[in-house]
PDB file of N, CA and C in Angstrom:
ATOM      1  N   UNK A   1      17.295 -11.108  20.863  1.00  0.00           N
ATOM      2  CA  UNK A   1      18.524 -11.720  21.297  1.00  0.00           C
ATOM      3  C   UNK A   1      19.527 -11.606  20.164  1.00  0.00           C
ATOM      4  N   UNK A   2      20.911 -10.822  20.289  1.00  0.00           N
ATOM      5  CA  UNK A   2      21.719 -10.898  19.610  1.00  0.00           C
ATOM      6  C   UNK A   2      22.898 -12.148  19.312  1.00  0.00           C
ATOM      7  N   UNK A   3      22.806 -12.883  20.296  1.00  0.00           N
ATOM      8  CA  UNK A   3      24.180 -13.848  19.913  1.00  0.00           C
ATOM      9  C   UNK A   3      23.342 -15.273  20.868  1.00  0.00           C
ATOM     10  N   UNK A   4      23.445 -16.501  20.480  1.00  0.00           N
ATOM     11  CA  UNK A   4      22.670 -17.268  21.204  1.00  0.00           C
ATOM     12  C   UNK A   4      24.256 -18.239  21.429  1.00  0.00           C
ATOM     13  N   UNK A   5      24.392 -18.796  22.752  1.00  0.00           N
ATOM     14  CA  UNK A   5      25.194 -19.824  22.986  1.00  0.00           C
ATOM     15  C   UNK A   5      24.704 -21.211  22.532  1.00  0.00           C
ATOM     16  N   UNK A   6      25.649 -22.076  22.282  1.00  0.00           N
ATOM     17  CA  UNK A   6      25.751 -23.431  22.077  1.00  0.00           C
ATOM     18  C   UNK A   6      26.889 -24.116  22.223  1.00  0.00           C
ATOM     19  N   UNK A   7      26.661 -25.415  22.737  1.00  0.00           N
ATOM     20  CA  UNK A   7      27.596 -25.657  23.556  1.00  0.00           C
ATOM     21  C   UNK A   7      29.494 -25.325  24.069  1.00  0.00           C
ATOM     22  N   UNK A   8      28.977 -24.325  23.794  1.00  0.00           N
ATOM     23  CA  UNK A   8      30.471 -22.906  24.474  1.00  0.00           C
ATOM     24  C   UNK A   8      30.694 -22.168  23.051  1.00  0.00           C
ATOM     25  N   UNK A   9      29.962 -22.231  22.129  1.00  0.00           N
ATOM     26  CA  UNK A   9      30.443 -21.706  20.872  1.00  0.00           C
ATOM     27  C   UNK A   9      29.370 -20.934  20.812  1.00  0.00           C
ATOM     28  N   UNK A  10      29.942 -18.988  20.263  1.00  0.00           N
ATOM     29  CA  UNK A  10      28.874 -18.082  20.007  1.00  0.00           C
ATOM     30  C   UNK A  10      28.923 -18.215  18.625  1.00  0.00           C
ATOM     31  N   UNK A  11      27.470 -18.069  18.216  1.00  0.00           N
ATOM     32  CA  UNK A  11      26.799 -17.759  17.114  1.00  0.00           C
ATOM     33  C   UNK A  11      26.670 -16.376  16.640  1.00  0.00           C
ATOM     34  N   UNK A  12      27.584 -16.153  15.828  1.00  0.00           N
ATOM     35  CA  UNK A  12      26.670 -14.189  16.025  1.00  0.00           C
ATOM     36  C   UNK A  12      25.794 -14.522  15.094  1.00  0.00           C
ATOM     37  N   UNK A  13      24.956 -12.985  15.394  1.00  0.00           N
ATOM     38  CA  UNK A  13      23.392 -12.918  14.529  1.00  0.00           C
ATOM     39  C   UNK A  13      24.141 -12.002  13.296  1.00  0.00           C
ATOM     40  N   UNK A  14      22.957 -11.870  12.294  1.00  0.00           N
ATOM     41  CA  UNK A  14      23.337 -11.341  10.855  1.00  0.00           C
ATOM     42  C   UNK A  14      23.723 -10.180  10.781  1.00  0.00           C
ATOM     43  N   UNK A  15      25.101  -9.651  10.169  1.00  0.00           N
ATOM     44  CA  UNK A  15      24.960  -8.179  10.163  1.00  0.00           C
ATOM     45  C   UNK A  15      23.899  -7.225   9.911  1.00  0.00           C
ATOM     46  N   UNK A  16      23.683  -6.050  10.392  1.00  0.00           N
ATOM     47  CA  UNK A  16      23.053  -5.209  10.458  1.00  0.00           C
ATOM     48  C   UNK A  16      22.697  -4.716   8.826  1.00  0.00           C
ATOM     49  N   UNK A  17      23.561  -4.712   8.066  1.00  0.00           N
ATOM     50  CA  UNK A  17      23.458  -4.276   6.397  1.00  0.00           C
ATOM     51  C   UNK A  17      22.879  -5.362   5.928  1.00  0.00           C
ATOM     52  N   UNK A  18      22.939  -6.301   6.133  1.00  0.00           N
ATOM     53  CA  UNK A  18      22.128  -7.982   5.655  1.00  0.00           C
ATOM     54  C   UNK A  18      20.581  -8.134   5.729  1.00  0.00           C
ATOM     55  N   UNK A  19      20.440  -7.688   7.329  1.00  0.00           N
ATOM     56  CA  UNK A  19      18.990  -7.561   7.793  1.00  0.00           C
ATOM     57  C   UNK A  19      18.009  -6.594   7.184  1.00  0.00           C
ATOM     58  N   UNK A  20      19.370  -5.436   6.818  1.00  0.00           N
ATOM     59  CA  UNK A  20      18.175  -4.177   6.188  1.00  0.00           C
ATOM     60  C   UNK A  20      17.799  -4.306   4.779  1.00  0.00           C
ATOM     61  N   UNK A  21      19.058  -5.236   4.549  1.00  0.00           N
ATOM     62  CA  UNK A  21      18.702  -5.919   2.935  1.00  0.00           C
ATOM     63  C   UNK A  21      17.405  -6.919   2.721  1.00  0.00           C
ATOM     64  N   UNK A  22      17.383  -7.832   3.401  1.00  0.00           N
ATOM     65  CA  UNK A  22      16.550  -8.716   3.282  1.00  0.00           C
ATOM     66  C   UNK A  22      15.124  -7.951   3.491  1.00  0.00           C
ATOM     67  N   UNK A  23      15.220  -7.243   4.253  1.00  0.00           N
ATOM     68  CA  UNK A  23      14.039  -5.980   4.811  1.00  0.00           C
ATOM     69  C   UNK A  23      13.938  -5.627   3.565  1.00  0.00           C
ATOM     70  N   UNK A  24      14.213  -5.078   3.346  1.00  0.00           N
ATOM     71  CA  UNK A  24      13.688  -4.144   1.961  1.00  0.00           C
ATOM     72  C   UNK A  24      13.067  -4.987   0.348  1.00  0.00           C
ATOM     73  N   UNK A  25      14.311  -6.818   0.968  1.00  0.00           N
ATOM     74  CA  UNK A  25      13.845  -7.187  -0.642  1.00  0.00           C
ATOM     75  C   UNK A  25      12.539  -7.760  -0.176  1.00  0.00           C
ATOM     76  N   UNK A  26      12.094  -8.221   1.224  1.00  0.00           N
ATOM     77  CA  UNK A  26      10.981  -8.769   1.100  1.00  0.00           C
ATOM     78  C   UNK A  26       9.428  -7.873   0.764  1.00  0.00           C
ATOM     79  N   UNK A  27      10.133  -6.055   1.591  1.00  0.00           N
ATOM     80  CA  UNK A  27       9.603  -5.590   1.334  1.00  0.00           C
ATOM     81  C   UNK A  27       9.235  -5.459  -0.171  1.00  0.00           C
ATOM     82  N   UNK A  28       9.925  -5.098  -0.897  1.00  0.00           N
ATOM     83  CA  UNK A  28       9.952  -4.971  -2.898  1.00  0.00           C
ATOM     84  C   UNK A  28       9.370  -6.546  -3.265  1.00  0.00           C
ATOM     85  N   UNK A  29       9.065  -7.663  -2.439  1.00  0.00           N
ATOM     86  CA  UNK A  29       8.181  -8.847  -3.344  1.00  0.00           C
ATOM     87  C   UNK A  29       7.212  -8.403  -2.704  1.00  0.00           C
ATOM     88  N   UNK A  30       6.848  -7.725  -1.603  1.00  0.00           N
ATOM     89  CA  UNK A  30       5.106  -8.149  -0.975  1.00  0.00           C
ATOM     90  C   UNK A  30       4.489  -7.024  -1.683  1.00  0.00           C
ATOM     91  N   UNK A  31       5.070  -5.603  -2.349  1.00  0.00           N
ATOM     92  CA  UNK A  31       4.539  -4.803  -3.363  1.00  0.00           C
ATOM     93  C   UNK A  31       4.728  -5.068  -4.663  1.00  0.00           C
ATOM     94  N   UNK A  32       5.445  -6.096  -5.110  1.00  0.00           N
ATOM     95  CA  UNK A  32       5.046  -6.325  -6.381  1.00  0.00           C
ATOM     96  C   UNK A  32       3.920  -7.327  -6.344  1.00  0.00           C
ATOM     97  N   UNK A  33       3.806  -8.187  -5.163  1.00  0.00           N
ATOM     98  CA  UNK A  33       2.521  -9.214  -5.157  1.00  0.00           C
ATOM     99  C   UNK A  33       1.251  -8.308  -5.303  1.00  0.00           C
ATOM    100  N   UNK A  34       1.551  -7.210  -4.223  1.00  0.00           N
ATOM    101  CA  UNK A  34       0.089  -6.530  -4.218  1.00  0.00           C
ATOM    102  C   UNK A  34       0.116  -5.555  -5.320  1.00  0.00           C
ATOM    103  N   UNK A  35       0.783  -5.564  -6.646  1.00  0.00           N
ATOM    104  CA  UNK A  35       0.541  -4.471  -7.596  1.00  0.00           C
ATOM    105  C   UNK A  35      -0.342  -5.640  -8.600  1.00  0.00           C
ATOM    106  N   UNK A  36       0.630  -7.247  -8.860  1.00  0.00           N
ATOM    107  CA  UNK A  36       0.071  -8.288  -9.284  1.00  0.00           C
ATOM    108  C   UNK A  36      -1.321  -8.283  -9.055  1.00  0.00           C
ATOM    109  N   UNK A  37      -1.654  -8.559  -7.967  1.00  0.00           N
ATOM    110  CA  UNK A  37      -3.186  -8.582  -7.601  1.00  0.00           C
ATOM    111  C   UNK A  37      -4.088  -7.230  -8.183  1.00  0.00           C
ATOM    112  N   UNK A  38      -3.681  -6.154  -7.641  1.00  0.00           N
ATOM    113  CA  UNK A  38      -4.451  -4.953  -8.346  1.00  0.00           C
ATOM    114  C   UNK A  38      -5.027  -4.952  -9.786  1.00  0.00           C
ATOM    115  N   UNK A  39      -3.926  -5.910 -10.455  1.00  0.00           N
ATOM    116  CA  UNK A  39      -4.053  -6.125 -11.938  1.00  0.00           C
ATOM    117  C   UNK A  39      -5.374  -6.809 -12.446  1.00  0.00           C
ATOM    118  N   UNK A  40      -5.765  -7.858 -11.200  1.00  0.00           N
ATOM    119  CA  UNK A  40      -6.425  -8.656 -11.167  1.00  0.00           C
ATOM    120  C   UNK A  40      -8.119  -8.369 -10.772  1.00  0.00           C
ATOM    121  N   UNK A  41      -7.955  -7.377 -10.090  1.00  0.00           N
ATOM    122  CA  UNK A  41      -9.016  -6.638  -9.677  1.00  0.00           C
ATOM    123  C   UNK A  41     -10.223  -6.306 -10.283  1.00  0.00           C
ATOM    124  N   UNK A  42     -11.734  -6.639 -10.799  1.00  0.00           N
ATOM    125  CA  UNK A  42     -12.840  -6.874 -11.398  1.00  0.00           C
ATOM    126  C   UNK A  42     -12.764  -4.858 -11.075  1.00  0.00           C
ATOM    127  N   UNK A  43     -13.959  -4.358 -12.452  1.00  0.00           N
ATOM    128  CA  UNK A  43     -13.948  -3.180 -11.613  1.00  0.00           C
ATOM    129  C   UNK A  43     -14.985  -2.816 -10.604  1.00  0.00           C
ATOM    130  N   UNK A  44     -15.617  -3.765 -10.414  1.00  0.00           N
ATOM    131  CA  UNK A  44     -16.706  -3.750  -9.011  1.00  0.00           C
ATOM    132  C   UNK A  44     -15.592  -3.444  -8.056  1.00  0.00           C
ATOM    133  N   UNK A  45     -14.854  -3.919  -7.671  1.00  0.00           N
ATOM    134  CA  UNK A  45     -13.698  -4.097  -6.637  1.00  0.00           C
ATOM    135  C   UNK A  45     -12.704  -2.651  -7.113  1.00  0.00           C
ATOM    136  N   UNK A  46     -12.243  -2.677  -7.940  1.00  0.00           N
ATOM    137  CA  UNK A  46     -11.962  -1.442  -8.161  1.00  0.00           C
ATOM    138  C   UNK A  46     -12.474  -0.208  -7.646  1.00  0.00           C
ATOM    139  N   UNK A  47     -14.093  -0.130  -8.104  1.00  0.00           N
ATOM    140  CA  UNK A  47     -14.666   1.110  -7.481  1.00  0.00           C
ATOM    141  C   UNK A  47     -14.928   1.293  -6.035  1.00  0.00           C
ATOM    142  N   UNK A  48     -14.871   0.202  -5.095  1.00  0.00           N
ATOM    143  CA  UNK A  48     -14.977  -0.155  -4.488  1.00  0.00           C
ATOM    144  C   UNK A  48     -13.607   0.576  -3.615  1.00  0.00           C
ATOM    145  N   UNK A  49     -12.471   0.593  -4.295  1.00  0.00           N
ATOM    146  CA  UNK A  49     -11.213   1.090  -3.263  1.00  0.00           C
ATOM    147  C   UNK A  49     -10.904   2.516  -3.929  1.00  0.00           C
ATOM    148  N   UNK A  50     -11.901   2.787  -5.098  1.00  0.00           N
ATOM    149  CA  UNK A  50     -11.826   4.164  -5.634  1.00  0.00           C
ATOM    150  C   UNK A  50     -10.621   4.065  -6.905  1.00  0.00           C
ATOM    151  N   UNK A  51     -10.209   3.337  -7.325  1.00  0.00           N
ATOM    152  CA  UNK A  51      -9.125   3.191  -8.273  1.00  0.00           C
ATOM    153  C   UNK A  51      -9.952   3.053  -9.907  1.00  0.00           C
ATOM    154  N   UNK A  52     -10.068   3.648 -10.922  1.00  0.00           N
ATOM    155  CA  UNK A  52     -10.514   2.921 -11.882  1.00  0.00           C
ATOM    156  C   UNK A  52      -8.970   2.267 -12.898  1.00  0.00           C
ATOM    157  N   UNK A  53      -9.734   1.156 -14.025  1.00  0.00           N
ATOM    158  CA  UNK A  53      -8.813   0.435 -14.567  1.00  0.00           C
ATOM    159  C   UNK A  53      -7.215   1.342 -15.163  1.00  0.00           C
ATOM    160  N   UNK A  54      -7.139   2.047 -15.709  1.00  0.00           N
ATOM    161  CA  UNK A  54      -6.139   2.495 -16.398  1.00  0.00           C
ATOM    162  C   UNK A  54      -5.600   2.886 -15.317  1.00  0.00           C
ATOM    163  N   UNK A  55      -5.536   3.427 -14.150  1.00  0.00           N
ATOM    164  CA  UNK A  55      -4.837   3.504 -12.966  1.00  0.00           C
ATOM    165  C   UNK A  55      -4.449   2.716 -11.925  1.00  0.00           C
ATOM    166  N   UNK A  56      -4.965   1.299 -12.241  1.00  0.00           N
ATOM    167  CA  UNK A  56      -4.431   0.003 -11.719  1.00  0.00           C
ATOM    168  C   UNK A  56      -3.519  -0.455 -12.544  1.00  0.00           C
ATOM    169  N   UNK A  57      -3.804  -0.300 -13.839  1.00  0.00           N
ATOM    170  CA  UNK A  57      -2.837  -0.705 -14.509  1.00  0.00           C
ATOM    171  C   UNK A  57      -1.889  -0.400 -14.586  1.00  0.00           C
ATOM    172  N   UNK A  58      -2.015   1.201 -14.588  1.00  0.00           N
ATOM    173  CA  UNK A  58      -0.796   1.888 -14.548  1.00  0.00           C
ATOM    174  C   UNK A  58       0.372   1.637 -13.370  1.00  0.00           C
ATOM    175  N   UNK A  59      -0.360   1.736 -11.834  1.00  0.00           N
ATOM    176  CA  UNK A  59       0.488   1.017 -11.267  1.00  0.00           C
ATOM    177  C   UNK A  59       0.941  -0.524 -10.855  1.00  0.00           C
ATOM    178  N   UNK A  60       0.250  -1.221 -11.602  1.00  0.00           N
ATOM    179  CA  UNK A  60       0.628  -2.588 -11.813  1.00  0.00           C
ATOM    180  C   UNK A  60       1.804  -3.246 -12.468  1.00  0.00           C
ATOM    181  N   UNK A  61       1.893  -2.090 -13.688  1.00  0.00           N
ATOM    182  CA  UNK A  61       3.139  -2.090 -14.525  1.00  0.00           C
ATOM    183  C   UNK A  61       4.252  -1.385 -13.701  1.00  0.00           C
ATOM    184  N   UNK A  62       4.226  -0.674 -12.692  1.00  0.00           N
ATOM    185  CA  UNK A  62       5.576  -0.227 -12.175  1.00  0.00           C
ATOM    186  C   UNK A  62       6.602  -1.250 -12.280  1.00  0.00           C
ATOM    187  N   UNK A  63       7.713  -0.709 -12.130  1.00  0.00           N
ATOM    188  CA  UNK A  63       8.659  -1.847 -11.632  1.00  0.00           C
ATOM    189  C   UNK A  63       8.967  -1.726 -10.296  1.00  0.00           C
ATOM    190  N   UNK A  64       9.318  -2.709  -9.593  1.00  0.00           N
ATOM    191  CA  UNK A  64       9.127  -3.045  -8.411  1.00  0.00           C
ATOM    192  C   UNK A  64       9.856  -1.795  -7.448  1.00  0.00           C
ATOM    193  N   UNK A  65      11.372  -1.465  -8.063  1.00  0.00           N
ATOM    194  CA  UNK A  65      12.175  -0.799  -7.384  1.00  0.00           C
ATOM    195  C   UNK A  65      11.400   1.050  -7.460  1.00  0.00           C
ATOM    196  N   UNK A  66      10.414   1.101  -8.365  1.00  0.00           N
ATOM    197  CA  UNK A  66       9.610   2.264  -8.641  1.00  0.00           C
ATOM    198  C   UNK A  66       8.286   2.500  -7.269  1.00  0.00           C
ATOM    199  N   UNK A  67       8.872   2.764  -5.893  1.00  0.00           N
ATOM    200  CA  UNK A  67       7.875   3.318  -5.284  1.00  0.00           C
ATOM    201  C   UNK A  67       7.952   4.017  -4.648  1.00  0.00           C
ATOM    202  N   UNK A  68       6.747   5.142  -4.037  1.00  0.00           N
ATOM    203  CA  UNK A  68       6.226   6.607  -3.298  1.00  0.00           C
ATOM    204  C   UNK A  68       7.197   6.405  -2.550  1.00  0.00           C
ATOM    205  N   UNK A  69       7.684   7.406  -2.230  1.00  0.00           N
ATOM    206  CA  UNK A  69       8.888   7.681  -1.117  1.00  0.00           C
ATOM    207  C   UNK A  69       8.441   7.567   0.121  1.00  0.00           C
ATOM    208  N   UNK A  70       6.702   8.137   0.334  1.00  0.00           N
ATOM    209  CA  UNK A  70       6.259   7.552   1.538  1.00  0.00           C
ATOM    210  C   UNK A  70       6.302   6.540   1.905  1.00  0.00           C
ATOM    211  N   UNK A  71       6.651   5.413   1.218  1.00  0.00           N
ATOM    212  CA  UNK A  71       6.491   3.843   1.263  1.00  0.00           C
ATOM    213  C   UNK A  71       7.785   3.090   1.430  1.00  0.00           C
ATOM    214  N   UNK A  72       8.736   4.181   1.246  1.00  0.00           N
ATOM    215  CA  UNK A  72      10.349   3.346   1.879  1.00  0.00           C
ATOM    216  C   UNK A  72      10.616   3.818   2.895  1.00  0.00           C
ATOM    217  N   UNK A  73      11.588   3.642   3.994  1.00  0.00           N
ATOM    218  CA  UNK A  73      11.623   3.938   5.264  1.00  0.00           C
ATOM    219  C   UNK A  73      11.256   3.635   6.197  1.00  0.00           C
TER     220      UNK A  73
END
């Protein structure tokens, strides 16, 4: 639903550039949470997803705005 009534007054919904913003920043916290966690990772669990330590780390330290192009869009 784009515009919701109330009592005779429209509400518009968020611009379109707003939404894709918020999109993207929530996207950029839920991959820095899950790089956080990787960090955290025992290496039982590690070997386990095939990653060893210096390559968790490595991408643990990214910075947030640093990811695979497959992964934006």
């Amino acid at each position: 639903m784009s515009r919701m009534m109330h009592s005779g007054f429209e509400i518009p919904s968020r611009p379109a550039h707003r939404t894709g913003l918020l999109t993207r920043l929530s996207a950029a916290l839920a991959m820095q949470r899950s790089r956080a966690r990787l960090a955290t990772l025992d290496a039982h669990l590690l070997a386990d997803i095939g990653v060893d330590r210096r390559t968790a780390e490595a991408e643990a330290n990214r910075p947030v705005w640093d990811a695979p192009a497959s992964w934006i869009g």
